[in-house]
N, C-alpha and C. Protein backbone atom coordinates (compact mmCIF):
# COMPACT_ATOMS: atom_id res chain seq x y z
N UNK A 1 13.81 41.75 2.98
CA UNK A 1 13.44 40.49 2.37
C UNK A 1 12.07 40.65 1.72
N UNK A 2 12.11 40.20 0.64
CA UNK A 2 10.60 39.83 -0.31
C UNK A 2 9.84 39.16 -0.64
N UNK A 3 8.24 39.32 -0.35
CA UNK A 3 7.64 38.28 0.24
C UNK A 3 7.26 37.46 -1.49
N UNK A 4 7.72 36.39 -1.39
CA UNK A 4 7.44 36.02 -2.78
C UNK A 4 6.17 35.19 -3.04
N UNK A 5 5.40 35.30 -1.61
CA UNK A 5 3.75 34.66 -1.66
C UNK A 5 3.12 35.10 -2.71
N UNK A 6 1.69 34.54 -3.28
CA UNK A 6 0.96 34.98 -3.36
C UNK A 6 -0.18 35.49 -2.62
N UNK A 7 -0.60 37.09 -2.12
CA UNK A 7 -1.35 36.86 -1.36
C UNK A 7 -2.52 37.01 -1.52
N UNK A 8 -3.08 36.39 -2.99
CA UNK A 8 -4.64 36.58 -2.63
C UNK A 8 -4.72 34.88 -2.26
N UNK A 9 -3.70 34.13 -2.41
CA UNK A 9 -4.17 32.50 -1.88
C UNK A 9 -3.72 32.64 -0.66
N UNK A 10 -5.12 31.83 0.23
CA UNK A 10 -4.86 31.96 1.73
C UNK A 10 -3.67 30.52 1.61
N UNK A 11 -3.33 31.09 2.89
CA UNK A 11 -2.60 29.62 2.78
C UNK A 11 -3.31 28.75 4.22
N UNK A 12 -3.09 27.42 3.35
CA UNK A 12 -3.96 25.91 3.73
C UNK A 12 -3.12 25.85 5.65
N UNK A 13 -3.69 25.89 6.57
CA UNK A 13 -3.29 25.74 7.87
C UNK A 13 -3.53 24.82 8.15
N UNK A 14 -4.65 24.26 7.61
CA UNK A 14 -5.76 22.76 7.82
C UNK A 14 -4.71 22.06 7.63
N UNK A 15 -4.09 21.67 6.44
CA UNK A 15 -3.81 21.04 5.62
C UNK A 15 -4.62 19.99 4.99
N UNK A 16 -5.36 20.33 4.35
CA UNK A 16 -6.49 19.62 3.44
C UNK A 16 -6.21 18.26 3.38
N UNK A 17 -4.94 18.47 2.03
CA UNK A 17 -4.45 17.44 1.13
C UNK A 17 -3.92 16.11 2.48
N UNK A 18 -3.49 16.65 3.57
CA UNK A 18 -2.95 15.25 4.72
C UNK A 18 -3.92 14.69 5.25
N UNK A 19 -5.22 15.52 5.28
CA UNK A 19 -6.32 15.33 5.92
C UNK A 19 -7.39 14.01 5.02
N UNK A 20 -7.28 14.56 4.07
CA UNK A 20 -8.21 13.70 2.50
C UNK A 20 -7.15 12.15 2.30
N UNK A 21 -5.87 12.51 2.39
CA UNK A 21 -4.30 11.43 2.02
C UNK A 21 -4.81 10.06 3.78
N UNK A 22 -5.02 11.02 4.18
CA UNK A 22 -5.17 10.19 5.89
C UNK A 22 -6.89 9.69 5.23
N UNK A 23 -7.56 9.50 5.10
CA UNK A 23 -9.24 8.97 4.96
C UNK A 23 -9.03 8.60 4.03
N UNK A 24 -8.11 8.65 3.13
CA UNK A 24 -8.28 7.89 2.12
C UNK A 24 -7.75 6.53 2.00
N UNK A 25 -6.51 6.74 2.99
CA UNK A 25 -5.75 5.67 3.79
C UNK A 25 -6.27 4.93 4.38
N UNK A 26 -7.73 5.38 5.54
CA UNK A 26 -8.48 4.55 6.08
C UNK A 26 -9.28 3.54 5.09
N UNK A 27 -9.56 4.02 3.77
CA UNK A 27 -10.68 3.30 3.39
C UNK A 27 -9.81 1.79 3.09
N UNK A 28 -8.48 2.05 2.33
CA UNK A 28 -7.66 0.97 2.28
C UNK A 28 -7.40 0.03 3.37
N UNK A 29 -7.19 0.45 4.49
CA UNK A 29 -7.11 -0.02 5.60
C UNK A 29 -8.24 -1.07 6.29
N UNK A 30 -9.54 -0.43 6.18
CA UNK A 30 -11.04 -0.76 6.72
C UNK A 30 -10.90 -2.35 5.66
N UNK A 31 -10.74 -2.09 4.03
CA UNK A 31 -10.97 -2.98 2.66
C UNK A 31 -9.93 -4.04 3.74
N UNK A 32 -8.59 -3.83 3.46
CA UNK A 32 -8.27 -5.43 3.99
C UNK A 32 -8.09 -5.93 5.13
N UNK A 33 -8.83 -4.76 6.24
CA UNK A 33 -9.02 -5.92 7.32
C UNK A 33 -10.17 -6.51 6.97
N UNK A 34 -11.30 -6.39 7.02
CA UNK A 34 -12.15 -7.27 6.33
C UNK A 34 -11.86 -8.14 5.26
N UNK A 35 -10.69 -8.21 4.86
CA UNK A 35 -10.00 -9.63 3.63
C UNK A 35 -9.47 -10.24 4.71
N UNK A 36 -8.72 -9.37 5.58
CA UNK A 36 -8.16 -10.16 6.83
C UNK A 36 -8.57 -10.94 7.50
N UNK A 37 -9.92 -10.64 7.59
CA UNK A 37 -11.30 -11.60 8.82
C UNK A 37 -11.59 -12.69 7.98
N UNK A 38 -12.08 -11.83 7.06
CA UNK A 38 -13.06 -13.07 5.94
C UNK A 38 -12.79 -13.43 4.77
N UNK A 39 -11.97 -12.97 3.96
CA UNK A 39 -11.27 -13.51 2.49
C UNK A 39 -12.10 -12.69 1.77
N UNK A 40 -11.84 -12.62 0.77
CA UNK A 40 -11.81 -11.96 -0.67
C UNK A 40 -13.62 -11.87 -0.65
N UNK A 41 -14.56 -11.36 -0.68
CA UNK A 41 -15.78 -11.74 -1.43
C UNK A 41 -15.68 -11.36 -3.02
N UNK A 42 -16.64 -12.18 -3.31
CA UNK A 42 -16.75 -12.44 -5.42
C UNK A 42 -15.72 -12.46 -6.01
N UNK A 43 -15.65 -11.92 -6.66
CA UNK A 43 -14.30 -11.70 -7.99
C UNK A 43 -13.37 -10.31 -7.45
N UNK A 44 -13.51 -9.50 -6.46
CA UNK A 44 -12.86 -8.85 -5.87
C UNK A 44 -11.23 -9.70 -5.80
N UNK A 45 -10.77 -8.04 -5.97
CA UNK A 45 -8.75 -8.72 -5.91
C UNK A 45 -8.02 -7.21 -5.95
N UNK A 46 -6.88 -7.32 -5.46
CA UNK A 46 -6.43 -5.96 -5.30
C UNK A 46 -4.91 -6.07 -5.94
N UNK A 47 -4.01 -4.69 -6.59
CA UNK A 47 -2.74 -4.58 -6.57
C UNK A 47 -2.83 -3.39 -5.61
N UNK A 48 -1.86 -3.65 -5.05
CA UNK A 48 -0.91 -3.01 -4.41
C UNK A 48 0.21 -2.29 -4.12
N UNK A 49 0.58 -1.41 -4.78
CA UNK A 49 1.78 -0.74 -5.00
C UNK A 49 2.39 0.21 -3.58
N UNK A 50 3.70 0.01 -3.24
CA UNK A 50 4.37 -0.11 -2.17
C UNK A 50 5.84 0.80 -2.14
N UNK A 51 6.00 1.45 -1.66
CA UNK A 51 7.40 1.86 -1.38
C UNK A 51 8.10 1.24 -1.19
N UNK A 52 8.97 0.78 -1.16
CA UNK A 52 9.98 -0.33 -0.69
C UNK A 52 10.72 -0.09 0.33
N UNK A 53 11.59 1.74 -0.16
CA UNK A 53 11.65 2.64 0.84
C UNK A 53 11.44 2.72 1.64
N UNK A 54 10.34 2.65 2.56
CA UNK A 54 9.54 3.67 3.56
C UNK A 54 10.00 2.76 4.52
N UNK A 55 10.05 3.77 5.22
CA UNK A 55 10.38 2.86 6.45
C UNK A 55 9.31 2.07 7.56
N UNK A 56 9.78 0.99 8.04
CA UNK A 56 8.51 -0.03 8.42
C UNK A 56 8.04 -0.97 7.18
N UNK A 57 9.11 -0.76 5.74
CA UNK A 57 8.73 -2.03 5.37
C UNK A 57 9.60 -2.76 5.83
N UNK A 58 9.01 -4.10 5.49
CA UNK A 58 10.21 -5.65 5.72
C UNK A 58 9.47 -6.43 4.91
N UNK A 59 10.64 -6.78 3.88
CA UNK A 59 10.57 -7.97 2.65
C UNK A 59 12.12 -8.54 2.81
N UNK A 60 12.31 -9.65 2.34
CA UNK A 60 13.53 -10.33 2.15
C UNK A 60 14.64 -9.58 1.40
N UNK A 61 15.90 -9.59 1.14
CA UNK A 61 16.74 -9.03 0.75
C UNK A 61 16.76 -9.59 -0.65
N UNK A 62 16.38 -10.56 -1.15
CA UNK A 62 16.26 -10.91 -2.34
C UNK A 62 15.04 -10.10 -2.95
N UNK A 63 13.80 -9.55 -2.45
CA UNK A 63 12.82 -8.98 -2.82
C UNK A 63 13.13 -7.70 -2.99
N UNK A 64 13.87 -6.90 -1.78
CA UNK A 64 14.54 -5.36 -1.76
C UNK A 64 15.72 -4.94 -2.65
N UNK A 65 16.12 -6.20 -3.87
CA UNK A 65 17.31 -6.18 -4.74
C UNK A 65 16.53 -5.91 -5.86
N UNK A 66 15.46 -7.08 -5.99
CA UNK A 66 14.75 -6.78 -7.26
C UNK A 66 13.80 -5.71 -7.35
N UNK A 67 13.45 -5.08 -6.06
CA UNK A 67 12.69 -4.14 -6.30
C UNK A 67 13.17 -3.13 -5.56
N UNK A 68 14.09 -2.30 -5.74
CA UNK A 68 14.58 -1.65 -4.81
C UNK A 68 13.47 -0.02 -4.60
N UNK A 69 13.12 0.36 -5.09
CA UNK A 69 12.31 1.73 -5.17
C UNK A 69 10.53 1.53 -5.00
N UNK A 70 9.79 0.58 -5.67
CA UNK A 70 8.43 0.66 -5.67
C UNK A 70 8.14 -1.07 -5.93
N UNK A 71 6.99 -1.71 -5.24
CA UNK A 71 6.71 -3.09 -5.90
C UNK A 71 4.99 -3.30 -5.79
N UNK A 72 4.23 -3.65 -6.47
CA UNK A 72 3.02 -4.05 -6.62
C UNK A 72 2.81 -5.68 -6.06
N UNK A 73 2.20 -5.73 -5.51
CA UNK A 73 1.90 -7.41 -5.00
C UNK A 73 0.38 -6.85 -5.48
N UNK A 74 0.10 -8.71 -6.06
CA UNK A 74 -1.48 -8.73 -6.08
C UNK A 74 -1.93 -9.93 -4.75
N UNK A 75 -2.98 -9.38 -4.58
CA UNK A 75 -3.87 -10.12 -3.55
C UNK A 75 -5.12 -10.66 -4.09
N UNK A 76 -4.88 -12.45 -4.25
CA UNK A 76 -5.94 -12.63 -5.08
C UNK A 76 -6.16 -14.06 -4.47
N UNK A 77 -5.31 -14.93 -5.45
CA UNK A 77 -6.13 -16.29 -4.89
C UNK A 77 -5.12 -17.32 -4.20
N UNK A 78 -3.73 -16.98 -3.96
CA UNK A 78 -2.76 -17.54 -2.90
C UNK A 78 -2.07 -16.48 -2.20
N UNK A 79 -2.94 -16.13 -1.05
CA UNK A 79 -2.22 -15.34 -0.09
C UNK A 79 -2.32 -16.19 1.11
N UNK A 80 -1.57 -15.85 2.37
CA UNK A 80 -1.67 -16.33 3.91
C UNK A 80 -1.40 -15.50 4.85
N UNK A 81 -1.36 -16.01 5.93
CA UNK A 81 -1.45 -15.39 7.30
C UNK A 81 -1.41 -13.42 7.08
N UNK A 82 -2.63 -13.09 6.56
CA UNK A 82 -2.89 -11.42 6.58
C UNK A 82 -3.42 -11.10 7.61
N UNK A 83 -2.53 -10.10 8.09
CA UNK A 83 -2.85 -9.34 9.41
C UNK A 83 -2.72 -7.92 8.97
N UNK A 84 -3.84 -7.11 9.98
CA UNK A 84 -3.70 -6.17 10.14
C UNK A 84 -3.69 -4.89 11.22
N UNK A 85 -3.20 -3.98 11.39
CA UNK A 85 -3.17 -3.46 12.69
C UNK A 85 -3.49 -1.82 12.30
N UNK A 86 -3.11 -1.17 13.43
CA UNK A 86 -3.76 0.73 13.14
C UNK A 86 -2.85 1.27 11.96
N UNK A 87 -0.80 0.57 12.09
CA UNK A 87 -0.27 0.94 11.18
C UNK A 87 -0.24 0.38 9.84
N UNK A 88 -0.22 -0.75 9.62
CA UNK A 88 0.23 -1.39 8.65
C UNK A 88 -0.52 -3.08 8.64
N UNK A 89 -0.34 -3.81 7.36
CA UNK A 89 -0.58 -5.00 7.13
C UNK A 89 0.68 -6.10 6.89
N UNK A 90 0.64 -7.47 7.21
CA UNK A 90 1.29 -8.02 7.10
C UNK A 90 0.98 -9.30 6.13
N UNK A 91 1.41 -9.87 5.14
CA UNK A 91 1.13 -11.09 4.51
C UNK A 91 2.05 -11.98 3.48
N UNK A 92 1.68 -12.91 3.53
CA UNK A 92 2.04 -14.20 2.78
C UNK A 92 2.12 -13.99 1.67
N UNK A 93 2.90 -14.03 0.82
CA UNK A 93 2.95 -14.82 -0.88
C UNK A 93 3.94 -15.23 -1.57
N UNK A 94 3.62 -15.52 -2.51
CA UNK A 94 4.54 -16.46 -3.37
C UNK A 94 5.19 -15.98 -4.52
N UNK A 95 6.52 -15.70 -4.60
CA UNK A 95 6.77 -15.20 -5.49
C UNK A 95 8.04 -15.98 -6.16
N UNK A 96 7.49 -16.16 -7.67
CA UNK A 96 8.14 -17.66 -8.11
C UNK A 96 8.60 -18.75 -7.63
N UNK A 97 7.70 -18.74 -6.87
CA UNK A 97 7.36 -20.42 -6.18
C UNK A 97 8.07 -20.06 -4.46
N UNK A 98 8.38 -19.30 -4.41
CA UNK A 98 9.37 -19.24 -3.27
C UNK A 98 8.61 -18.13 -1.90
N UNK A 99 7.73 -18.98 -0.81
CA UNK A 99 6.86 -18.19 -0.16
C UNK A 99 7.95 -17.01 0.53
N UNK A 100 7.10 -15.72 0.82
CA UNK A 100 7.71 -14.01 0.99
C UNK A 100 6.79 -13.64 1.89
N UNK A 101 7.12 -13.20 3.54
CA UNK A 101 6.24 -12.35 4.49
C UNK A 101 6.84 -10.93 3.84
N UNK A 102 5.76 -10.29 3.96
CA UNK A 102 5.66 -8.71 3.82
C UNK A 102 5.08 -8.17 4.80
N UNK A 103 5.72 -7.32 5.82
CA UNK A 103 5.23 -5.96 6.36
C UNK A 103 5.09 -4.85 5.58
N UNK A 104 3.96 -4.61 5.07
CA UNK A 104 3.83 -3.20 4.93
C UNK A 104 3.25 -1.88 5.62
N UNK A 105 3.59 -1.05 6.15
CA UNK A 105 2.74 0.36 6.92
C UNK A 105 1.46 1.39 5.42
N UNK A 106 0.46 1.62 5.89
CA UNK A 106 -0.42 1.75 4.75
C UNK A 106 0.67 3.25 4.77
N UNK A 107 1.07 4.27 5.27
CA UNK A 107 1.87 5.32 4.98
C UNK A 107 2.66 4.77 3.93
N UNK A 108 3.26 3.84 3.64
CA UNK A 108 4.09 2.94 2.32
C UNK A 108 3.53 2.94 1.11
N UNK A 109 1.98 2.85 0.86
CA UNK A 109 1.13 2.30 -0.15
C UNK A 109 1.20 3.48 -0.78
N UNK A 110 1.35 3.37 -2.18
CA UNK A 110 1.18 4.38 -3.22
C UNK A 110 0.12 4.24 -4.33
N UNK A 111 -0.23 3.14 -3.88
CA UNK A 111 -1.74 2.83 -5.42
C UNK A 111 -2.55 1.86 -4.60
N UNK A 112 -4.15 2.00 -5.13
CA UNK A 112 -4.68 0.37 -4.61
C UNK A 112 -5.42 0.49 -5.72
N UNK A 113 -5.79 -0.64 -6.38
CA UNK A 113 -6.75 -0.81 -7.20
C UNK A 113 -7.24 -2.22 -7.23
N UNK A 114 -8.36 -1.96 -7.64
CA UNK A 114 -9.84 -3.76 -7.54
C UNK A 114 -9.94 -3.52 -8.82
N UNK A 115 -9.55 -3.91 -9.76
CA UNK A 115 -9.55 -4.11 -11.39
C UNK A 115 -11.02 -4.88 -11.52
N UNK A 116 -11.57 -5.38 -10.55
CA UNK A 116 -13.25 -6.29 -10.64
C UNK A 116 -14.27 -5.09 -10.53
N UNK A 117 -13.82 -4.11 -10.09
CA UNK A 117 -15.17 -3.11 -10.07
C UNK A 117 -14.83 -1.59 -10.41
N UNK A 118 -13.09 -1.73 -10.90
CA UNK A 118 -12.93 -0.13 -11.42
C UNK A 118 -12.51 0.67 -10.59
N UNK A 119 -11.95 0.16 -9.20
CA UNK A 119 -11.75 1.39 -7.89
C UNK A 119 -10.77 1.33 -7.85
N UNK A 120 -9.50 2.07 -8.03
CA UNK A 120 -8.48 2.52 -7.86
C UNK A 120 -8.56 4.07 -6.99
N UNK A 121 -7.22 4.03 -6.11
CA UNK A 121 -6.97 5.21 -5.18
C UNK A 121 -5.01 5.48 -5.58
N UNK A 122 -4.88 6.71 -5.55
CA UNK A 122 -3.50 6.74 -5.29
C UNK A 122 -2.87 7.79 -4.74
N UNK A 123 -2.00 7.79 -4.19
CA UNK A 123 -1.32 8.77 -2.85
C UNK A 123 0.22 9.08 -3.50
N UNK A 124 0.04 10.66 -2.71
CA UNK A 124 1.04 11.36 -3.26
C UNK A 124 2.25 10.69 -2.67
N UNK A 125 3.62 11.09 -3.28
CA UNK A 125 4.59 10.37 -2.72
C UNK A 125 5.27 11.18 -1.56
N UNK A 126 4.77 12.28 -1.24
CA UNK A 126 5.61 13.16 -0.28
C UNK A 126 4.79 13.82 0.97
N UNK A 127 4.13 12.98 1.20
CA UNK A 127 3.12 13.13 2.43
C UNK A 127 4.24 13.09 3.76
N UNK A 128 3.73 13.77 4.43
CA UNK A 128 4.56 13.92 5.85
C UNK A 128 4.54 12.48 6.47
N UNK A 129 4.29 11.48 6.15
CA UNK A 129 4.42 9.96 6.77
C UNK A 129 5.43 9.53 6.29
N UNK A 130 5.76 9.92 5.12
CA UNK A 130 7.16 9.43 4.58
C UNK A 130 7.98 9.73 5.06
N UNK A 131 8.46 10.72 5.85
CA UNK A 131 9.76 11.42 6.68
C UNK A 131 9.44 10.24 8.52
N UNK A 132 9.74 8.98 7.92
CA UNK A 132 9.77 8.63 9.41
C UNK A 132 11.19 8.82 10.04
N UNK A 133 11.69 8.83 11.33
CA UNK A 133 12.69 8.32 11.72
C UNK A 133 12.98 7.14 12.23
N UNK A 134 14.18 6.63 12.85
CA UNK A 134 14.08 5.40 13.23
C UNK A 134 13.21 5.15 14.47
N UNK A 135 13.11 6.11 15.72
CA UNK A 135 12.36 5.91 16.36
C UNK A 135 10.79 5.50 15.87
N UNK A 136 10.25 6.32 14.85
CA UNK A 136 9.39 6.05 14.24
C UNK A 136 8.86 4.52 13.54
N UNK A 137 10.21 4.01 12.67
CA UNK A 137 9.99 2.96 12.15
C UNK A 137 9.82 2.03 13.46
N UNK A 138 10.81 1.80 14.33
CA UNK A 138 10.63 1.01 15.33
C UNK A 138 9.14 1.04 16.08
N UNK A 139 8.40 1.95 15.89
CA UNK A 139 6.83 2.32 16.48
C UNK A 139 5.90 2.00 15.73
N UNK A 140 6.28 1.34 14.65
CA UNK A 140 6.01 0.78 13.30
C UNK A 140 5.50 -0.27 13.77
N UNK A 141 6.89 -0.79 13.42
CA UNK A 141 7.08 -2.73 13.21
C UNK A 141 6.82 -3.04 14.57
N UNK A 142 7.04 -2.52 15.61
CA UNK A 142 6.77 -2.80 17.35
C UNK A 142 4.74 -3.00 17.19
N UNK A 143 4.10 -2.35 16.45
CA UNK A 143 2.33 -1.96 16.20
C UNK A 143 2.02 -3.43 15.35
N UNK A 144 2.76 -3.49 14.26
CA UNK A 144 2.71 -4.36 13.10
C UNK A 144 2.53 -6.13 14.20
N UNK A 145 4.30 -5.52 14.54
CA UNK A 145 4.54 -7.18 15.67
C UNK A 145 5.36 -8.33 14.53
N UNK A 146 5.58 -8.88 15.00
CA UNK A 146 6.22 -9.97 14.09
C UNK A 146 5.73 -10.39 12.84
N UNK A 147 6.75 -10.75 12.23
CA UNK A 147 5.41 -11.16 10.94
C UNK A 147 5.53 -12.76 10.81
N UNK A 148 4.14 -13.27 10.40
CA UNK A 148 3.71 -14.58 10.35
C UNK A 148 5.08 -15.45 9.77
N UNK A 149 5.33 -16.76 9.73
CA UNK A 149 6.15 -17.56 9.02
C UNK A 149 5.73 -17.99 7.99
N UNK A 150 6.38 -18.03 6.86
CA UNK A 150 6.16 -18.04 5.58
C UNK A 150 5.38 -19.84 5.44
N UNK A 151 4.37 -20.28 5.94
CA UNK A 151 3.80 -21.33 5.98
C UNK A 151 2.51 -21.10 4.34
N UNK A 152 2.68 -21.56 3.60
CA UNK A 152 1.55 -21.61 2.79
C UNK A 152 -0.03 -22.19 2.66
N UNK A 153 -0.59 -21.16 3.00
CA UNK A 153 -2.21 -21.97 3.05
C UNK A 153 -2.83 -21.19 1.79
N UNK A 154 -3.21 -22.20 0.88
CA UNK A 154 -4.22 -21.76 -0.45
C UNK A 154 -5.03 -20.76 -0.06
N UNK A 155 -5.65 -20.04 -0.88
CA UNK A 155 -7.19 -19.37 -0.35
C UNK A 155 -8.01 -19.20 -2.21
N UNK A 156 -7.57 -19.93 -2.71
CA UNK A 156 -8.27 -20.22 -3.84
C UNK A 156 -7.53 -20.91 -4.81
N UNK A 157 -7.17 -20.77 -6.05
CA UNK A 157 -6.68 -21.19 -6.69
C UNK A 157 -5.14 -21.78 -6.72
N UNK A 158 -4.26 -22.41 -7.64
CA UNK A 158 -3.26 -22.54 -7.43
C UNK A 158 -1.97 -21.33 -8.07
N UNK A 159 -2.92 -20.50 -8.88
CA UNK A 159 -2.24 -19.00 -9.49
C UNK A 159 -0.89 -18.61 -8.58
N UNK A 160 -0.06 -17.90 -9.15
CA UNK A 160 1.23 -17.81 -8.46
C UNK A 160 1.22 -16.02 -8.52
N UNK A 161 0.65 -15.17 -7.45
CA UNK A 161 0.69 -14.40 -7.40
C UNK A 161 1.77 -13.24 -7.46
N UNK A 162 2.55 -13.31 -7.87
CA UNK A 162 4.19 -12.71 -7.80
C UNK A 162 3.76 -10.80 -8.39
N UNK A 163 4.64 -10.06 -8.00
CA UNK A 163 4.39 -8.49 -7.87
C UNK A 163 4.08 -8.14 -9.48
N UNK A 164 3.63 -7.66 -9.79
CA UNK A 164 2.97 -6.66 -11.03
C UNK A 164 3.99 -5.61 -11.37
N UNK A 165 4.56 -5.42 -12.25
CA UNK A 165 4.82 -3.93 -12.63
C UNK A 165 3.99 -3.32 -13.36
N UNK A 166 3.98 -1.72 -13.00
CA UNK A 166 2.69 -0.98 -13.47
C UNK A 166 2.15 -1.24 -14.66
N UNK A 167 3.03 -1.46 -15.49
CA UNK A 167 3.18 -1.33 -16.97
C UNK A 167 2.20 -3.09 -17.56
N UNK A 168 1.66 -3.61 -16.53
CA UNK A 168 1.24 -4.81 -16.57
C UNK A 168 0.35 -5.15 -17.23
N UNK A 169 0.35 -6.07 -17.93
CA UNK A 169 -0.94 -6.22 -19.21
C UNK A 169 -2.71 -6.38 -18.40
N UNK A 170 -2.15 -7.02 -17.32
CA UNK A 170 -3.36 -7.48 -16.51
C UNK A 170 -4.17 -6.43 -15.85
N UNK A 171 -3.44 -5.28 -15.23
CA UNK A 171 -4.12 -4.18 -14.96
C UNK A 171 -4.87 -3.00 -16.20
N UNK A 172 -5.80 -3.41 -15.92
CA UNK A 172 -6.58 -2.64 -17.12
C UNK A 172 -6.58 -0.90 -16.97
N UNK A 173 -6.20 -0.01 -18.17
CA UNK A 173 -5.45 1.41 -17.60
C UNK A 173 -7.30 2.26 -17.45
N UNK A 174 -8.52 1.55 -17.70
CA UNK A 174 -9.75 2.33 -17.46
C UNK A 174 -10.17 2.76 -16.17
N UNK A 175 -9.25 2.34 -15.13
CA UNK A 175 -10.16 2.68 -14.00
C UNK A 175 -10.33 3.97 -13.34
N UNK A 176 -11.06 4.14 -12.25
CA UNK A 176 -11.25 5.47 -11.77
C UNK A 176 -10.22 5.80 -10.94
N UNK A 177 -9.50 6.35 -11.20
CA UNK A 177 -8.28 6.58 -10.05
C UNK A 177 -8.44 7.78 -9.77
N UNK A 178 -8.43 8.25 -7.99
CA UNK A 178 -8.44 9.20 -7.55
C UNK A 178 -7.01 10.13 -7.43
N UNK A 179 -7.04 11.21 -7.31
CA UNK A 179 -5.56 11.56 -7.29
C UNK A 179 -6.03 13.16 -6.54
N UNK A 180 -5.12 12.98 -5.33
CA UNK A 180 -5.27 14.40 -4.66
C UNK A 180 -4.55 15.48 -4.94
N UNK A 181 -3.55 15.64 -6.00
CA UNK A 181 -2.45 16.02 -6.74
C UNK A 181 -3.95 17.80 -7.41
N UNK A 182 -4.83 16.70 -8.03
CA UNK A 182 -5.30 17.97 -8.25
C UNK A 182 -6.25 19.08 -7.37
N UNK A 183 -6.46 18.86 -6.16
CA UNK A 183 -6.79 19.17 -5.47
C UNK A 183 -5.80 20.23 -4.69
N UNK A 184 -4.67 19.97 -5.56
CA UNK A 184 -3.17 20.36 -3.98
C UNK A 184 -3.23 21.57 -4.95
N UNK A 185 -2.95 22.99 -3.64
CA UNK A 185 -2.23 24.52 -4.50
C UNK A 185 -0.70 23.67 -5.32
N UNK A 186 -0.67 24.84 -6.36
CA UNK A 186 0.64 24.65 -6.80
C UNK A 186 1.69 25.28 -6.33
């Protein structure tokens, strides 16, 4: 058999790229529990882009039709009951008039961006978190816990926050987006 390595590249044991994908995850994580505690400060607002896939989400079956592969929720000025835990976040919104709980696990999240100050992050799609099993998902949503009842409480405006597709006029394409893609051997 023939070794078809290259061997002047060591190969990564660390694994860098899971290591940088995991802290980068935290920073998302740290951002909305603190929206969680205290709400939005200034003109701060986030999209969100989501697997739909992954396991440990839960959206309505009307939400998992229209979006069956990837969905962006913005978090801005009508969200409710946001929770968050070590795995994942849970929250309120409205999507064409019709309030939607979302569980999401941050292993799910594929983009974040604050269009108010230019910070965008985004994660590869084939990170070892994506291979959950069911035991797994169930270790999920069991962390997550129930999700709130779709009760509506304002938190600013009366705006109807409903999911973004990328292609969205509102997301401005200047921002700094990180991408660990170039960082990864080929």
């Amino acid at each position: 058999m023939t070794d078809t390595s290259n061997p002047s590249e060591p190969e990564d044991l660390i694994r860098y790229d899971v290591l940088a994908q995991e802290a980068l995850r935290g920073v998302v994580k740290k951002v909305l529990q603190e929206v969680a505690r205290t709400g939005l400060p200034g003109e701060h607002h986030f999209y969100v882009t989501f697997d739909t896939r992954h396991a440990g989400v839960r959206l309505s079956s009307r939400m998992r039709e229209k979006y069956p592969e990837e969905m962006t929720i913005v978090v801005q000025h009508q969200f409710w009951d946001m929770e968050t835990t070590e795995h994942g976040f849970s929250i309120g919104l409205s999507f064409d008039n019709v309030p939607e709980s979302l569980l999401i696990p941050f292993a799910a999240i594929r983009g974040f961006f604050d269009p108010s100050v230019q910070f965008g992050l985004q994660f590869d799609a084939d990170t070892p978190e994506d291979v959950l099993n069911a035991e797994s998902q169930k270790t999920v949503e069991n962390a997550v816990g129930a999700l709130p009842p779709a009760k509506k409480k304002e938190s600013g405006s009366a705006d109807d926050d409903g999911p973004e597709d990328e292609d969205s006029d509102k997301e401005p394409g200047s921002a700094d987006v990180v991408s660990l893609d170039a960082f990864r051997k080929k």
